[in-house]
N, C-alpha and C. Protein backbone atom coordinates (compact mmCIF):
# COMPACT_ATOMS: atom_id res chain seq x y z
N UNK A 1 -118.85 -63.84 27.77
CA UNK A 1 -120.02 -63.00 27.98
C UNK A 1 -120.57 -63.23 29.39
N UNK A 2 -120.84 -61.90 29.92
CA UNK A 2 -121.41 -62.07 31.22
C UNK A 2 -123.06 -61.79 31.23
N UNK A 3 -123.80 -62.81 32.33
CA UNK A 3 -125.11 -62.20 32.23
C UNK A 3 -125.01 -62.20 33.93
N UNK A 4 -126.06 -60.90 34.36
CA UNK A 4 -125.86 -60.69 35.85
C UNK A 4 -127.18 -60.12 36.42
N UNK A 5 -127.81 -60.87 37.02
CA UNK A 5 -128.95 -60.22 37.44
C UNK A 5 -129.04 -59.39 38.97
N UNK A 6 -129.95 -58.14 38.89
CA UNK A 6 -129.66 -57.89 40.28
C UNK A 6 -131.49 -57.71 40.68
N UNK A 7 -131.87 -58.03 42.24
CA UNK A 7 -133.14 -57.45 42.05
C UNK A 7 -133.18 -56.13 42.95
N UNK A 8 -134.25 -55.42 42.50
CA UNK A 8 -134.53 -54.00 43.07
C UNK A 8 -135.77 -53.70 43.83
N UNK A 9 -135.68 -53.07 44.88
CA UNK A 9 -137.10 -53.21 45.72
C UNK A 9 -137.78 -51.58 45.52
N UNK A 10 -138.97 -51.63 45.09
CA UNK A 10 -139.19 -49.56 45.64
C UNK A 10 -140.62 -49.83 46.58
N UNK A 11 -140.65 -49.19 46.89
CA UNK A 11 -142.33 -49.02 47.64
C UNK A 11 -142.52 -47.58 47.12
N UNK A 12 -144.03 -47.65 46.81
CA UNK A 12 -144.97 -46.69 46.29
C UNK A 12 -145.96 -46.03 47.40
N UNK A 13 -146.59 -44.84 47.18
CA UNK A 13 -147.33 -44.15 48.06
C UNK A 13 -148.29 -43.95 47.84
N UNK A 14 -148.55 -43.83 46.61
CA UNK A 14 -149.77 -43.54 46.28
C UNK A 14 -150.21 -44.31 44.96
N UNK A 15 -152.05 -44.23 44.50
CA UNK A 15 -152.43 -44.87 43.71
C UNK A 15 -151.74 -44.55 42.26
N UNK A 16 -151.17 -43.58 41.73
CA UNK A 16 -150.68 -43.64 40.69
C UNK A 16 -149.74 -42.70 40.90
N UNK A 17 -148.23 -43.30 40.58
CA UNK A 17 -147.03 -42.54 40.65
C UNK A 17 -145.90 -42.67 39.96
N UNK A 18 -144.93 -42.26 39.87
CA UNK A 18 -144.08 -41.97 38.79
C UNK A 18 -142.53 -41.65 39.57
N UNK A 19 -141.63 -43.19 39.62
CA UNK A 19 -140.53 -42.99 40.55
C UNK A 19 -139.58 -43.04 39.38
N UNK A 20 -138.36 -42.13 39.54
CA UNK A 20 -137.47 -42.01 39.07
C UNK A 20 -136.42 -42.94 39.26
N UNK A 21 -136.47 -44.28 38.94
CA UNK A 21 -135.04 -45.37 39.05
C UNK A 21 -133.78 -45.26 38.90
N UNK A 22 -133.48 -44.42 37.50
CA UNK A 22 -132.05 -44.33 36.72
C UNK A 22 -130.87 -44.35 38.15
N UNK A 23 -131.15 -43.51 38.93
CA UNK A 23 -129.75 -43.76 39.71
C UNK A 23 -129.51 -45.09 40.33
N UNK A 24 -130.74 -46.15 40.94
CA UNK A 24 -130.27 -47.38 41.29
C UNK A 24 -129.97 -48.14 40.47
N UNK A 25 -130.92 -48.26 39.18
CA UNK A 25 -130.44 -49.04 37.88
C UNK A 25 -129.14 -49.02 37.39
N UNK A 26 -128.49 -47.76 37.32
CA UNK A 26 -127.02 -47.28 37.64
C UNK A 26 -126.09 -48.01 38.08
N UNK A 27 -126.42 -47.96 39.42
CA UNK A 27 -125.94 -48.91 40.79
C UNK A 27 -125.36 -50.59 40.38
N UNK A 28 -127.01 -50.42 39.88
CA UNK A 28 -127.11 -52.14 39.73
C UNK A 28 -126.20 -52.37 39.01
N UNK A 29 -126.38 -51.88 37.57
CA UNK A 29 -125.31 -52.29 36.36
C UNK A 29 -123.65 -52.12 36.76
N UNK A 30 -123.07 -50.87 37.48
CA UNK A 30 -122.03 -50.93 38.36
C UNK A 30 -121.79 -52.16 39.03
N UNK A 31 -122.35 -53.01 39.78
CA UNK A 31 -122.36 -53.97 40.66
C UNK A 31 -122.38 -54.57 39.76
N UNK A 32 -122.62 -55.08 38.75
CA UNK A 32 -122.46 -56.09 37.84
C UNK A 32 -121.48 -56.44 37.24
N UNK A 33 -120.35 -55.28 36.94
CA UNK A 33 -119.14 -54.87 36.43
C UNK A 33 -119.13 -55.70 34.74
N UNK A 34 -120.14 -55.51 34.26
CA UNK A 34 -120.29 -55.48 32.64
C UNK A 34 -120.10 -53.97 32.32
N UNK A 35 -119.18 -53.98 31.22
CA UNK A 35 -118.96 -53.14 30.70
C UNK A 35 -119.41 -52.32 29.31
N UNK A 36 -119.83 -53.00 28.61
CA UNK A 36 -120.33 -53.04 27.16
C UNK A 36 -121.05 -54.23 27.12
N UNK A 37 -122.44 -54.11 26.56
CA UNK A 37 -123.41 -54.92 26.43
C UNK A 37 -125.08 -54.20 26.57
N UNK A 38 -126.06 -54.50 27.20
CA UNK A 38 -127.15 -54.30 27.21
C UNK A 38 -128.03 -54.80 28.83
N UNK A 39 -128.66 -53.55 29.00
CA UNK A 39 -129.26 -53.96 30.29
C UNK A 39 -130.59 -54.06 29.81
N UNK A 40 -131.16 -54.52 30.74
CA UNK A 40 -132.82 -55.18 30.29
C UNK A 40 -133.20 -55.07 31.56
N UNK A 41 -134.50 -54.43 32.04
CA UNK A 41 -134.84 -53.62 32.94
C UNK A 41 -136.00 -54.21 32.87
N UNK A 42 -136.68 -55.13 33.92
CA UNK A 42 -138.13 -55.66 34.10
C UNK A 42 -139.00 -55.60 35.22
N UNK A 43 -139.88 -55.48 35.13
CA UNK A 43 -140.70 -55.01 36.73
C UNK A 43 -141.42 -56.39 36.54
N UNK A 44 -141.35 -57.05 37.31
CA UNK A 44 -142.50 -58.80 38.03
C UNK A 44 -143.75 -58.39 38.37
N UNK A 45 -144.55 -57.18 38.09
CA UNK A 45 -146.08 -56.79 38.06
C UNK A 45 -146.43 -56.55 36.92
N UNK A 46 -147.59 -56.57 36.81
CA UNK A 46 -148.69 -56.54 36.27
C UNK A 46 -149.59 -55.40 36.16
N UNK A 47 -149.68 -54.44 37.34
CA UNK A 47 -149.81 -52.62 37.29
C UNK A 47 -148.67 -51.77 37.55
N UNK A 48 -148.31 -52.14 36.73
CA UNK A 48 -146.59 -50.84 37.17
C UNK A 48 -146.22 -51.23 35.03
N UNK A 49 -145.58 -50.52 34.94
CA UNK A 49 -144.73 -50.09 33.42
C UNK A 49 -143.03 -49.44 34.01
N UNK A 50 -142.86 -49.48 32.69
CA UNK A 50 -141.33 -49.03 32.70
C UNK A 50 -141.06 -48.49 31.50
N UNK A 51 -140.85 -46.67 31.62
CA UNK A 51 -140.89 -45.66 30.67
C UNK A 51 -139.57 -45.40 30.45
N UNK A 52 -139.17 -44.97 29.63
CA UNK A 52 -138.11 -43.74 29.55
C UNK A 52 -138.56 -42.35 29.20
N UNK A 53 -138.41 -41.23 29.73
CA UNK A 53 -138.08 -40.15 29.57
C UNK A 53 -137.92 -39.11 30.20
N UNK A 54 -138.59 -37.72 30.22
CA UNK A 54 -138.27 -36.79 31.03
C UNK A 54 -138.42 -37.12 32.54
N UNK A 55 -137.91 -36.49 33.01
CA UNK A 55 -138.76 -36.28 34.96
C UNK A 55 -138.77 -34.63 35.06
N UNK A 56 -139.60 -34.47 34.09
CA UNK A 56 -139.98 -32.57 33.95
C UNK A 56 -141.35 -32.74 34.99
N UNK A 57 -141.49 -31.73 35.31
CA UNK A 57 -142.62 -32.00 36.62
C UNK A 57 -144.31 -31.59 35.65
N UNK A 58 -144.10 -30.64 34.77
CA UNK A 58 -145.52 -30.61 34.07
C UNK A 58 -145.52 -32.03 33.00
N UNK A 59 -144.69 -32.44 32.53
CA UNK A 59 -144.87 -33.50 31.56
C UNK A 59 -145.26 -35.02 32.51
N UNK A 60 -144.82 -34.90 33.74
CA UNK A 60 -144.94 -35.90 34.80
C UNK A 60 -146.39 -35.84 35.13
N UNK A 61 -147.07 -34.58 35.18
CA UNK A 61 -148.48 -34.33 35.49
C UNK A 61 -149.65 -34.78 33.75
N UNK A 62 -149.15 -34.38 32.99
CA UNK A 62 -149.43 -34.66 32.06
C UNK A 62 -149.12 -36.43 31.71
N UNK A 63 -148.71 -36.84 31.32
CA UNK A 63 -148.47 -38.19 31.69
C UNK A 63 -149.84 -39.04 32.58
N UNK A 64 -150.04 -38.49 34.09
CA UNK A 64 -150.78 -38.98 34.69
C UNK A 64 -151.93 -38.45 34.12
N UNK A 65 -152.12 -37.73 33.68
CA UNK A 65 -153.59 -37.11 33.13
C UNK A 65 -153.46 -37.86 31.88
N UNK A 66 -152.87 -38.35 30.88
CA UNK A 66 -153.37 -38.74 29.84
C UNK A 66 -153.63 -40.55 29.60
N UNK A 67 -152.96 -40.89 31.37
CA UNK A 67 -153.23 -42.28 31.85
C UNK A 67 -154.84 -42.55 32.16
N UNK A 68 -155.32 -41.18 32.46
CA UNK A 68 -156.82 -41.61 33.59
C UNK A 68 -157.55 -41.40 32.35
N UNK A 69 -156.92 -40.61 31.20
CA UNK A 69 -158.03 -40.57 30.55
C UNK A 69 -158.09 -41.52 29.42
N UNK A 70 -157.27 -42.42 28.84
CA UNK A 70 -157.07 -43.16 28.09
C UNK A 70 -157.85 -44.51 29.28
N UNK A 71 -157.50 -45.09 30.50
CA UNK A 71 -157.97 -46.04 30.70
C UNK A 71 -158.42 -45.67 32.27
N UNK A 72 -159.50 -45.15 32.07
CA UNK A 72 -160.30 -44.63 33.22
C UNK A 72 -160.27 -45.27 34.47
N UNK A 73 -160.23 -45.10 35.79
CA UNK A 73 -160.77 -45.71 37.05
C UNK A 73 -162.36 -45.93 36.89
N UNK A 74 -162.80 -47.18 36.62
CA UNK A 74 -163.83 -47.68 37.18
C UNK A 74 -164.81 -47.25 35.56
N UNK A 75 -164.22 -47.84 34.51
CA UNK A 75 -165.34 -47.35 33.48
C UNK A 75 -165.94 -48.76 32.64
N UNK A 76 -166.29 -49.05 33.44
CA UNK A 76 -167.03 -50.62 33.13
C UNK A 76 -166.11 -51.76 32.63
N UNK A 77 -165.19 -51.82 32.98
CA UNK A 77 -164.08 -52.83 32.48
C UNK A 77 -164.37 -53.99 32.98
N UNK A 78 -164.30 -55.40 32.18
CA UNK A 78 -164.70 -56.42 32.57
C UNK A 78 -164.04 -56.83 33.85
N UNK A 79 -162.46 -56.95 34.08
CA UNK A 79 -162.14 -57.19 35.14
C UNK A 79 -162.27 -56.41 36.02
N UNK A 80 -163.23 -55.46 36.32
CA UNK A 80 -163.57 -54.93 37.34
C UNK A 80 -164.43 -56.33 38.11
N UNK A 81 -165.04 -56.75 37.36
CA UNK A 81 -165.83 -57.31 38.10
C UNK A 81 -165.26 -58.45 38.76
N UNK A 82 -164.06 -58.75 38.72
CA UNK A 82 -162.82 -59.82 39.91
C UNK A 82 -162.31 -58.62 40.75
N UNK A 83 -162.09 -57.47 40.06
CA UNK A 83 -160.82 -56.88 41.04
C UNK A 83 -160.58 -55.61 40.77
N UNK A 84 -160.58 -54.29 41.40
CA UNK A 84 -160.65 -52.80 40.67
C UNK A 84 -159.90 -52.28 39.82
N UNK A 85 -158.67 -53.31 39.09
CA UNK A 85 -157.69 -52.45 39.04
C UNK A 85 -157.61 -52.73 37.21
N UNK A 86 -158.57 -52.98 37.06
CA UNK A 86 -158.46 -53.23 34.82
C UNK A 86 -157.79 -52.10 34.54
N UNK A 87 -157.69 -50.97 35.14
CA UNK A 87 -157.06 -49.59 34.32
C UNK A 87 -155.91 -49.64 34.76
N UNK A 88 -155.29 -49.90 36.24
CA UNK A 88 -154.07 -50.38 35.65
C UNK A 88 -153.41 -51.32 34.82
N UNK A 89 -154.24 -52.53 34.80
CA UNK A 89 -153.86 -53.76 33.86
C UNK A 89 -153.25 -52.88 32.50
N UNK A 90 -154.48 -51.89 32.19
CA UNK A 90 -154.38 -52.01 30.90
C UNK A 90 -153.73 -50.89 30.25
N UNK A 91 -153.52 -50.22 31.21
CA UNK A 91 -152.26 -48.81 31.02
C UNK A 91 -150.81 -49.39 30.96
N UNK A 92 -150.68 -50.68 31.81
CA UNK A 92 -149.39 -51.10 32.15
C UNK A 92 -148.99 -52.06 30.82
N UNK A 93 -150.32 -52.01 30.04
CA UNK A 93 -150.32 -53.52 28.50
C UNK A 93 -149.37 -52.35 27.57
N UNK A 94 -150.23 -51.63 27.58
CA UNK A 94 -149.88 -50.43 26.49
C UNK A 94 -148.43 -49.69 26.68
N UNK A 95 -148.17 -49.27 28.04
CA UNK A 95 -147.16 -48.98 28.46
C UNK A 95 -145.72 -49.24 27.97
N UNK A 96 -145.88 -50.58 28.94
CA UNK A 96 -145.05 -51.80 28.74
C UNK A 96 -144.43 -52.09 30.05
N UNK A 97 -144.04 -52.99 30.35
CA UNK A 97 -143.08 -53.14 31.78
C UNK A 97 -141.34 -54.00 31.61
N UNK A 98 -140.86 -53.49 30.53
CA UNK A 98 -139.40 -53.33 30.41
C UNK A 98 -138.76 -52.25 29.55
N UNK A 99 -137.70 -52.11 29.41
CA UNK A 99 -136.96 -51.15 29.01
C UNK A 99 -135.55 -51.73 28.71
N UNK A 100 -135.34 -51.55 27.70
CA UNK A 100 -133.15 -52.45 26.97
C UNK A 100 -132.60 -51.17 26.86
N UNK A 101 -131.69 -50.70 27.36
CA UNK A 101 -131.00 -49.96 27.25
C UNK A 101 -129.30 -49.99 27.03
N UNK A 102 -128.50 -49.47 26.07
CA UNK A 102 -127.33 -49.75 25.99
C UNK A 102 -126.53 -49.57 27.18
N UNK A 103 -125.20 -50.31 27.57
CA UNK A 103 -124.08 -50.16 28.10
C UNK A 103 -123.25 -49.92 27.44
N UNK A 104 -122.42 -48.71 27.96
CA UNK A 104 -121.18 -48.43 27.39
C UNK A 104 -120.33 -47.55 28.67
N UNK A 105 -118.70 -48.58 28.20
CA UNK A 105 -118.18 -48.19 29.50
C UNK A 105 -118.72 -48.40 30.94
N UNK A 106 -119.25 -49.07 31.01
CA UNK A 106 -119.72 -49.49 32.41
C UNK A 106 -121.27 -48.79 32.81
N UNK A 107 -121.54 -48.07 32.02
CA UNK A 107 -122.84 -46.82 32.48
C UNK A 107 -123.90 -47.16 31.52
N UNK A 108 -125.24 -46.86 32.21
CA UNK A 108 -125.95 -47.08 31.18
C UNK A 108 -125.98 -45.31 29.79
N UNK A 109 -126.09 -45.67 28.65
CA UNK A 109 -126.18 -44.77 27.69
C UNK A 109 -127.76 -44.73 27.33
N UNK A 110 -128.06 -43.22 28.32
CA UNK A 110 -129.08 -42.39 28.04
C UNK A 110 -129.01 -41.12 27.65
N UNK A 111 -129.90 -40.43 27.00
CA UNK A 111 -129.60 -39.27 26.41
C UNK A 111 -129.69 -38.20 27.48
N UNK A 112 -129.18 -36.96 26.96
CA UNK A 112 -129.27 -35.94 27.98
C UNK A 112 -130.75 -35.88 29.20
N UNK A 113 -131.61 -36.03 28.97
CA UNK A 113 -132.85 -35.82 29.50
C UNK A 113 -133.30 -37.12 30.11
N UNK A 114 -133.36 -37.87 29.06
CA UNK A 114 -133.97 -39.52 29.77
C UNK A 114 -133.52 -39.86 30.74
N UNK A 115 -134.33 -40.32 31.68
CA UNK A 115 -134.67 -41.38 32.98
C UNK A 115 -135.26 -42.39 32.77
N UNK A 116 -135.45 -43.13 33.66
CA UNK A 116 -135.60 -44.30 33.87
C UNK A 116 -136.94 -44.27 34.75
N UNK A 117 -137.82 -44.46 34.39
CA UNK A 117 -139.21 -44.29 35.58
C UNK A 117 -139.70 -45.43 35.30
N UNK A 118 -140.58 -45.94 37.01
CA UNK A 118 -141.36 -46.62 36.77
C UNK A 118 -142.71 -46.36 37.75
N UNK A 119 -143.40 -46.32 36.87
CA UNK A 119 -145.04 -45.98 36.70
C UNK A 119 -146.09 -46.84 37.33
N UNK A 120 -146.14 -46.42 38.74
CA UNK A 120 -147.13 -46.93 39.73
C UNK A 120 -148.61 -47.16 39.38
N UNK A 121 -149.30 -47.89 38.55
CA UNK A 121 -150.74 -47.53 38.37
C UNK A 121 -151.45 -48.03 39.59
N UNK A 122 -151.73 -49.30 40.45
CA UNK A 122 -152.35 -49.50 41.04
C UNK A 122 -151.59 -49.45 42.92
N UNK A 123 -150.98 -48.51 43.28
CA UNK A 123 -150.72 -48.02 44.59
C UNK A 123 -151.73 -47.91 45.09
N UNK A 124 -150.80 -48.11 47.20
CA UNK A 124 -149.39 -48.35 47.05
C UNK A 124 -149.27 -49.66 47.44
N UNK A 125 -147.69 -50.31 46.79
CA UNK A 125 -147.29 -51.19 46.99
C UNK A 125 -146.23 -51.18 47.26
N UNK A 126 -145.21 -52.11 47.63
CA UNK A 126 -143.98 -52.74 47.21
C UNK A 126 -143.84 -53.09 46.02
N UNK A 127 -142.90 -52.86 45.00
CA UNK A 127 -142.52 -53.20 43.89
C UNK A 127 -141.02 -54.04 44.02
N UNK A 128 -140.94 -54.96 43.01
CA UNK A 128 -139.66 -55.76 42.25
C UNK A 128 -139.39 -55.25 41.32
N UNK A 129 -137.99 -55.17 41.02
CA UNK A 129 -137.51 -54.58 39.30
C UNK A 129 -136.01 -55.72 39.41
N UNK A 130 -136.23 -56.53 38.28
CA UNK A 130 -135.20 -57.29 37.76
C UNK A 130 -134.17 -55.80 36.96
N UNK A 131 -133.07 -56.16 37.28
CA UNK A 131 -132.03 -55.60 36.45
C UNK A 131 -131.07 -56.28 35.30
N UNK A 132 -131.11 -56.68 34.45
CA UNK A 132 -130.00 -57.71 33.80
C UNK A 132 -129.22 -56.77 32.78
N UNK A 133 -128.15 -57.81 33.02
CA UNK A 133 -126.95 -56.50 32.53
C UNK A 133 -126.35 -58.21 31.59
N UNK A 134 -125.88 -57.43 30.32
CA UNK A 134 -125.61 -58.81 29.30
C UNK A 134 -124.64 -57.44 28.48
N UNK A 135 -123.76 -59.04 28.93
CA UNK A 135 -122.27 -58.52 27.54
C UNK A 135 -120.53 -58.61 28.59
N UNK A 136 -120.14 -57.84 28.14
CA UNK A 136 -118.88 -58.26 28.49
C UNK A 136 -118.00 -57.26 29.87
């Protein structure tokens, strides 16, 4: 059994955004040359998540609209009072910030539509994304 980690860099532009990964994650698992097994997809922050699904451009807008309104910018959140960013904290809790996805044949196995995004809440930054690829 092989385990293979790769790391991934993105930079963000803005305060809340929505980058499409799947083709480097791709990459990564390629470079790993596991073939069958399981990748495990982790971001090292704390305001960023890691989704799967469309990259439809109204569901992408929607998405961000149902982020601001579930955990508002600036709506009395205790850790506001260290640091502005409680609504990303807490979009990114709910979220989540990994994703397991199968390998097969060398590729990751996603369905017709699904991507791989990861969800900028407190931009912009530089981001990390661990890639691990497990199996054979």
């Amino acid at each position: 059994m092989k385990v293979k980690n790769v790391e991934l860099s993105f930079s963000t532009s803005k305060d809340f955004e929505i980058l499409d990964i799947t083709d480097e994650v791709s990459s990564a698992v390629k470079y790993t040359e596991v073939k069958e097994g399981l990748c495990l997809v982790f971001s090292l922050h704390t305001t960023t998540a890691l989704v799967i699904n469309e990259r439809e451009p109204g569901l992408l807008d929607d998405f961000r609209q149902a982020s601001s309104k579930l955990f508002p910018k600036g709506a009395g959140w205790r850790h506001d009072l260290i640091d502005t960013n409680a609504h990303a904290h807490l979009a990114s809790t709910f979220m989540g910030n990994f994703q397991v996805i199968p390998i097969t044949n060398g590729s990751l196995l996603l369905g017709t539509w699904q991507r791989l995004l990861l969800v900028e809440l407190d931009g912009p930054r530089r981001r990390r994304v661990i890639v691990t690829a497990i199996g054979e």
